[in-house]
N, C-alpha and C. Protein backbone atom coordinates (compact mmCIF):
# COMPACT_ATOMS: atom_id res chain seq x y z
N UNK A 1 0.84 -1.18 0.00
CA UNK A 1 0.00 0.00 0.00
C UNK A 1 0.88 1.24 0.00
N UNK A 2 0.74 1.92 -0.79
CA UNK A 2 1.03 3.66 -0.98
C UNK A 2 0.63 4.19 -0.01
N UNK A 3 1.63 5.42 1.15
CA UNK A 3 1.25 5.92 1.67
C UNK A 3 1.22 7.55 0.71
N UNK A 4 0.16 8.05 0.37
CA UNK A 4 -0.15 9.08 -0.38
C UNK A 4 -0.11 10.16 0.68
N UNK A 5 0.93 11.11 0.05
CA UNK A 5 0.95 12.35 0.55
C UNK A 5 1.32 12.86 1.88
N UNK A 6 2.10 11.87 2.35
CA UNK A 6 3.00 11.58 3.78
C UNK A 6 3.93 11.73 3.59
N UNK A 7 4.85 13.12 3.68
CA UNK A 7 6.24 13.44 3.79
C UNK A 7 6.70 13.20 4.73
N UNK A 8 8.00 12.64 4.93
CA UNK A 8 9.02 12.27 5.67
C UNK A 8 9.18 13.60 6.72
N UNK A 9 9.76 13.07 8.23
CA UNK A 9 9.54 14.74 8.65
C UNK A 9 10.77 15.32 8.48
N UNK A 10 11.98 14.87 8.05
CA UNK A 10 12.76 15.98 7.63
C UNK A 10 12.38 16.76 6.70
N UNK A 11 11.54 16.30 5.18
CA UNK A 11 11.07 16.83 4.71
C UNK A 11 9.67 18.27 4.92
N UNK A 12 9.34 17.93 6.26
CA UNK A 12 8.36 18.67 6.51
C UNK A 12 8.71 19.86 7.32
N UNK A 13 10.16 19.19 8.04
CA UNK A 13 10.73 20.09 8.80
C UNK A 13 11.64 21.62 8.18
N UNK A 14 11.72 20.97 7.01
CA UNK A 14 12.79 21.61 5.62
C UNK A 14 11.36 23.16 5.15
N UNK A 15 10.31 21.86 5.60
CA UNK A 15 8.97 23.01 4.59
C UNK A 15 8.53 24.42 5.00
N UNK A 16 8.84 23.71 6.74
CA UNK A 16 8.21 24.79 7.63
C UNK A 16 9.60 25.77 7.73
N UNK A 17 10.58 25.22 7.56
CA UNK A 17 12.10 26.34 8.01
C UNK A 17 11.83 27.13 6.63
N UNK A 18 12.12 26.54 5.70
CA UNK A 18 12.70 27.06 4.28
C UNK A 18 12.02 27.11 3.09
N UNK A 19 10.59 27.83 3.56
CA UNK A 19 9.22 27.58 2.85
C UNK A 19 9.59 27.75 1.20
N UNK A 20 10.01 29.29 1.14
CA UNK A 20 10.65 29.68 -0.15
C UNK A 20 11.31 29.60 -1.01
N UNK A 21 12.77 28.75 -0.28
CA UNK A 21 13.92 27.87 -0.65
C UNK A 21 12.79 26.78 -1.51
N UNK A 22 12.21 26.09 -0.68
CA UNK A 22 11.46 24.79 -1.27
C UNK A 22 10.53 24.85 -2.14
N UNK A 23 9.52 26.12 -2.28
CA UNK A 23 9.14 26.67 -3.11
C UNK A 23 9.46 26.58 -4.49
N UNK A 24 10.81 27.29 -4.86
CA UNK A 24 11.78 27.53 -5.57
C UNK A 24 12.18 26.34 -6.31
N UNK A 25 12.93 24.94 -5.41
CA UNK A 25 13.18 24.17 -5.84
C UNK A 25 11.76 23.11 -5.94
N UNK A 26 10.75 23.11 -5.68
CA UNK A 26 9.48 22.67 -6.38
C UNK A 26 9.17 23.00 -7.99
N UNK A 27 9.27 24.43 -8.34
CA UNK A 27 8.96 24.99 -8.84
C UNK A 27 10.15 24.49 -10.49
N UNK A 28 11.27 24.83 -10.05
CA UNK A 28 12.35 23.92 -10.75
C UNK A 28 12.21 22.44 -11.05
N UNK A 29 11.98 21.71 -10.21
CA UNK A 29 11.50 20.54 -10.67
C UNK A 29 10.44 20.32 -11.84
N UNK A 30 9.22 21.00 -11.52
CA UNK A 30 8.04 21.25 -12.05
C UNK A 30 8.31 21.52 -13.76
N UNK A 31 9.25 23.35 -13.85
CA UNK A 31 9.79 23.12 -15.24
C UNK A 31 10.05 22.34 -15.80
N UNK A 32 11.38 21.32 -15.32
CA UNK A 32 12.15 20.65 -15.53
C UNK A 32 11.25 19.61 -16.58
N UNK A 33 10.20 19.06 -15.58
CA UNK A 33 9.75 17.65 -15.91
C UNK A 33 8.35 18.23 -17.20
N UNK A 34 8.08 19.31 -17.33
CA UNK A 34 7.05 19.61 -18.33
C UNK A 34 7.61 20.51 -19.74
N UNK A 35 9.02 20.66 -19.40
CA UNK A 35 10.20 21.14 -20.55
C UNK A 35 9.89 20.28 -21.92
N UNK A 36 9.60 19.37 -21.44
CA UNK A 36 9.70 17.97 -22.92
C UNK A 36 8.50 17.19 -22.43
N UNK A 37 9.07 15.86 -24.20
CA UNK A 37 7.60 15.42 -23.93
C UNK A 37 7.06 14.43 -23.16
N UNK A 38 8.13 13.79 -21.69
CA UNK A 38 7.55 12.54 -21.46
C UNK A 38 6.67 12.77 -20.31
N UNK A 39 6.32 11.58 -20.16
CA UNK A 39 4.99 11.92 -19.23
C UNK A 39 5.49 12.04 -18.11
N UNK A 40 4.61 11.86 -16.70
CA UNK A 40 5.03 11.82 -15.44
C UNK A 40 5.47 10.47 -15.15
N UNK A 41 4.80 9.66 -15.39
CA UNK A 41 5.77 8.33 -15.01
C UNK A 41 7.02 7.99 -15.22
N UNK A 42 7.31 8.56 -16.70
CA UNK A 42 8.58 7.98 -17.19
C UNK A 42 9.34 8.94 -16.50
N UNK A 43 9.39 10.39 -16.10
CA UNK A 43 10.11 11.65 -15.60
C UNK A 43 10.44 10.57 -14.13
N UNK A 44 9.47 10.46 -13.25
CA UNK A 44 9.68 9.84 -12.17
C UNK A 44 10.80 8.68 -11.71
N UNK A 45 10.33 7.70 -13.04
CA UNK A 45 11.06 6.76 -13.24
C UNK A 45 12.72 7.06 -13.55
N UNK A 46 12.89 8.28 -14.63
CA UNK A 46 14.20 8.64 -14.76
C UNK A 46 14.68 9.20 -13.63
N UNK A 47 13.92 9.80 -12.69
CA UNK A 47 14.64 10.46 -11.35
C UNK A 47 15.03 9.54 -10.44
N UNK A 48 13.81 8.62 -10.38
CA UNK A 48 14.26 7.59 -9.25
C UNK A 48 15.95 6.96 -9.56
N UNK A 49 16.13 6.52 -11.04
CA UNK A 49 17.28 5.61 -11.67
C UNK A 49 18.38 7.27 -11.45
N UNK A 50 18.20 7.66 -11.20
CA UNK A 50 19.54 8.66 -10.60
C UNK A 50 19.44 9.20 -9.41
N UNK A 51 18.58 8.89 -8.53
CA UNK A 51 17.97 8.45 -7.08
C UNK A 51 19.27 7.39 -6.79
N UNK A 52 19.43 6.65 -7.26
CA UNK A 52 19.99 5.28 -7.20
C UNK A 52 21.56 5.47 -7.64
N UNK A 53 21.53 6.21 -8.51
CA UNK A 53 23.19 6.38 -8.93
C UNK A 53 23.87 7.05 -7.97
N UNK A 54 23.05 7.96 -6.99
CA UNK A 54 23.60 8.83 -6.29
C UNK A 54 23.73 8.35 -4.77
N UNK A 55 23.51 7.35 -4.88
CA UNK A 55 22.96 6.51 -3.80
C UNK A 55 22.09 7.05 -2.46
N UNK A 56 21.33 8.02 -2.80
CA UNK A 56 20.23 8.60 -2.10
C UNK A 56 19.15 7.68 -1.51
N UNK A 57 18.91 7.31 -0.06
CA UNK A 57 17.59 6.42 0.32
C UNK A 57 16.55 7.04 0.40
N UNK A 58 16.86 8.75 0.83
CA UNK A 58 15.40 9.06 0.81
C UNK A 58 14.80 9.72 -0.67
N UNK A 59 15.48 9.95 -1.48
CA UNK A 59 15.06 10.23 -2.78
C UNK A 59 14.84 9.07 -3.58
N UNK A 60 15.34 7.64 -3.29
CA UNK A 60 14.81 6.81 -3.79
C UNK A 60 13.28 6.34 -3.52
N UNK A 61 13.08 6.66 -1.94
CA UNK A 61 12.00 6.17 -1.22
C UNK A 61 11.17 7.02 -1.83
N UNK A 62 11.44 8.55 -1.98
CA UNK A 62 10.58 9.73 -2.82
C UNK A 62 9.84 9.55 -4.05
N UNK A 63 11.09 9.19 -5.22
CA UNK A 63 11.07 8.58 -6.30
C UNK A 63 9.61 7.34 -6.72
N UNK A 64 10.02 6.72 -5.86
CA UNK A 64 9.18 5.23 -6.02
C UNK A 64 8.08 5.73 -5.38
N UNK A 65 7.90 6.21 -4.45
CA UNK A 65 6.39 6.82 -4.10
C UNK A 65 5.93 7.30 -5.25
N UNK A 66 6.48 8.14 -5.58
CA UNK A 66 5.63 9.34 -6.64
C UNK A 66 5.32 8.65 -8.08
N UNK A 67 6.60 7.61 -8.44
CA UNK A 67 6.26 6.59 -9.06
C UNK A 67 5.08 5.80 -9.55
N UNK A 68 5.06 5.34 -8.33
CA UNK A 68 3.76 4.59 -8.03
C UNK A 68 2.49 5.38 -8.17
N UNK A 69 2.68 6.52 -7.54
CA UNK A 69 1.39 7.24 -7.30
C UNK A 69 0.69 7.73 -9.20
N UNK A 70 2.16 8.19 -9.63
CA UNK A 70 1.67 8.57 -11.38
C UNK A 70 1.77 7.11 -11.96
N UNK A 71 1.23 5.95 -11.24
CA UNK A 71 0.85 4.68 -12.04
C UNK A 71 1.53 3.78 -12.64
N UNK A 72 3.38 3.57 -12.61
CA UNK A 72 4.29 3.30 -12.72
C UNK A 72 3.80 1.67 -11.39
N UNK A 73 4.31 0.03 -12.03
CA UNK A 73 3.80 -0.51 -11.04
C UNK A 73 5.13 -1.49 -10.65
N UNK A 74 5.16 -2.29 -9.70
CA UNK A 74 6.12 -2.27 -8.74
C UNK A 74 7.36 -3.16 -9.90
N UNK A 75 6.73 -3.90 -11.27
CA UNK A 75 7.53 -4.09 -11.75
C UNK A 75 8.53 -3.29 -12.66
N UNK A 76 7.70 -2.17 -13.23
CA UNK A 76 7.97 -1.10 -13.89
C UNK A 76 9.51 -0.41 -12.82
N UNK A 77 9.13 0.11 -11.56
CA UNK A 77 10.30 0.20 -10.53
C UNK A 77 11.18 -0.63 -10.64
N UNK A 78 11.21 -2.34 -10.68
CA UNK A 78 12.11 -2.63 -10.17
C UNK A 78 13.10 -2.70 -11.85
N UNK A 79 12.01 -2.83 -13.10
CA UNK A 79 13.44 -2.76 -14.50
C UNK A 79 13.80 -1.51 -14.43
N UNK A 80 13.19 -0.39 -13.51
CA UNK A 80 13.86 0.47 -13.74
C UNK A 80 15.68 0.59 -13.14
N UNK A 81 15.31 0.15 -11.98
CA UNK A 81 16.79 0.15 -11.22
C UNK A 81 17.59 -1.18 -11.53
N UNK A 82 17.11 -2.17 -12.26
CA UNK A 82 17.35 -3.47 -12.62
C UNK A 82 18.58 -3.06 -13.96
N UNK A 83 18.12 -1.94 -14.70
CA UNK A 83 18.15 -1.79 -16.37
C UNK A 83 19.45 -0.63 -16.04
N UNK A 84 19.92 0.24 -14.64
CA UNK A 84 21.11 0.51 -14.63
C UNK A 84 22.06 -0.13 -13.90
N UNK A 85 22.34 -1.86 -13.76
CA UNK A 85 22.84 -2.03 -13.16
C UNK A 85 24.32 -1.94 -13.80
N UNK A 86 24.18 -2.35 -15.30
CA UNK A 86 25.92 -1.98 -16.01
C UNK A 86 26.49 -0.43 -15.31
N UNK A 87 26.03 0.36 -15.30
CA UNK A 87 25.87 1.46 -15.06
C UNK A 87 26.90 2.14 -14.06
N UNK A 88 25.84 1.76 -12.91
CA UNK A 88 26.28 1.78 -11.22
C UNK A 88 26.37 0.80 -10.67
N UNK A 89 26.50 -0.51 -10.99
CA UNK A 89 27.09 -1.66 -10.25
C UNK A 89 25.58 -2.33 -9.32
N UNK A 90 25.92 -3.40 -9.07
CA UNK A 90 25.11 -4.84 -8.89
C UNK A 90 25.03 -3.94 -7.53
N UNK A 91 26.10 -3.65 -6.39
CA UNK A 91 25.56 -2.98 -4.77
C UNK A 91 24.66 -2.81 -4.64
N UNK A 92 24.95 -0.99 -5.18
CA UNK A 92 24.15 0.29 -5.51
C UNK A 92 22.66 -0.19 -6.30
N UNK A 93 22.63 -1.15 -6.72
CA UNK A 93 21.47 -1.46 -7.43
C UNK A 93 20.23 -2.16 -6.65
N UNK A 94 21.19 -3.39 -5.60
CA UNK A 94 20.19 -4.11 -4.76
C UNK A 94 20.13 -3.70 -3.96
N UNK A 95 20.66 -2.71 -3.49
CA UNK A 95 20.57 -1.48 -2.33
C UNK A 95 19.30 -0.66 -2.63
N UNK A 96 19.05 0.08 -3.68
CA UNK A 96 18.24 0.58 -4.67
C UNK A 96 16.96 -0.18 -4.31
N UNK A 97 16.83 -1.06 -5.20
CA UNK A 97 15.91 -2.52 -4.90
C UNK A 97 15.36 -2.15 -3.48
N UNK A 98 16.27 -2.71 -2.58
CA UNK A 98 15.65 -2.63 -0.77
C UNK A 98 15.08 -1.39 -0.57
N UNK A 99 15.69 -0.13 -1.06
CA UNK A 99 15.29 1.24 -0.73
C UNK A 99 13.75 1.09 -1.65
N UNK A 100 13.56 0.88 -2.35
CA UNK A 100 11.89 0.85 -3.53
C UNK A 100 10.99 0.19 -2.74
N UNK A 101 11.05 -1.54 -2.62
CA UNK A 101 10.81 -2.44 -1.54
C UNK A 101 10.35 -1.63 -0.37
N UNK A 102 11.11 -0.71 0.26
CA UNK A 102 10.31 -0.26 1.72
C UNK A 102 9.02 0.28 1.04
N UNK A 103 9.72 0.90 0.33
CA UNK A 103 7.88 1.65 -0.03
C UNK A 103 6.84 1.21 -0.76
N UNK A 104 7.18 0.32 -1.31
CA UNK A 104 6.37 -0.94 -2.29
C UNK A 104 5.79 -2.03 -0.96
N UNK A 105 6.29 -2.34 -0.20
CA UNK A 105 6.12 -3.05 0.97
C UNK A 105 6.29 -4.52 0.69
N UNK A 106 7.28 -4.49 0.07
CA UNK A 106 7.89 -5.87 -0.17
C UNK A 106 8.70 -6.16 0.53
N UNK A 107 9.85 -5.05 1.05
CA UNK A 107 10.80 -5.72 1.57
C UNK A 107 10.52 -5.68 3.33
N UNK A 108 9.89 -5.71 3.51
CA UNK A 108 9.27 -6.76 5.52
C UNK A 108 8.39 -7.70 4.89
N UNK A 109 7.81 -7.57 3.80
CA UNK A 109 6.71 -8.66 4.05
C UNK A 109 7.44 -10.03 3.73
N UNK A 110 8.58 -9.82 2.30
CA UNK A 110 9.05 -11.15 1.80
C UNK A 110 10.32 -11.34 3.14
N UNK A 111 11.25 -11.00 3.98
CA UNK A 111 11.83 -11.66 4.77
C UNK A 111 11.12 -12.23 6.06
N UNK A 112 11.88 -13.42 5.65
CA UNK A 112 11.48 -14.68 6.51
C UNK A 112 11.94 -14.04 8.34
N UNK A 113 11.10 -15.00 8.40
CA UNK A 113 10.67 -14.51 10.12
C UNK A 113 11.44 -15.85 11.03
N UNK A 114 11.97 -14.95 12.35
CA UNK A 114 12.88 -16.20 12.97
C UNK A 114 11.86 -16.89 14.07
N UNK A 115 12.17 -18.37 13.85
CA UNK A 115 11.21 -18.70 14.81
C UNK A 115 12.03 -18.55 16.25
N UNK A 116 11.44 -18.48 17.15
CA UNK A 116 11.83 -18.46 18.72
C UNK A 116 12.06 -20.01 19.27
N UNK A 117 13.01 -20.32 20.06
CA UNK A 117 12.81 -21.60 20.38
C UNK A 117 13.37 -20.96 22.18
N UNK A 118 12.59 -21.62 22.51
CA UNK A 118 13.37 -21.31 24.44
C UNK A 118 14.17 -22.77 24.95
């Protein structure tokens, strides 16, 4: 499940200090991604895959949210970071992977659970 529209609180903390700053760089983004012709998914998708080069967790976690949210689906995410692994290397990639996974909610649900023995 997508948590829609739940910023991280550094992010929120950034909003309330540096309203204008963030403003600004919203606003830049915004150009950026309506400059040309691809849609929002694929824009997303290209940010997340340099999310990943840069080895950023919370812009990956960003990325794949917003991803998801413009309809991009969890397989679409994962060829995305799958398709630079020549790139930036096998690590940085399944690192990538785990960082998408939190927010896709794959990665708690698929690791195995320890049993307890007393």
């Amino acid at each position: 499940m997508v948590r829609r529209n739940l910023k991280p609180a550094p992010f929120r903390r950034l909003a309330l200090q540096h309203a204008d700053f963030l403003k600004a760089v919203n606003a830049l983004g915004s150009s950026a991604q309506h400059a040309g012709p691809l849609d929002e998914k694929v824009t997303q998708l290209v940010q997340l895959a340099a999310a990943a080069a840069i080895h950023s967790e919370g812009a990956v976690h960003s990325h794949t949210r917003r991803a998801l949210e413009s309809g991009a689906s969890r397989e679409e995410i994962h060829h995305t970071l799958i398709c630079i692994t020549s790139t930036i290397g096998f690590p940085t990639v399944r690192a990538a992977l785990s960082w998408a996974d939190d927010v896709i909610g794959e990665g708690k649900a698929k690791r195995p659970r320890r049993s307890r023995t007393t």
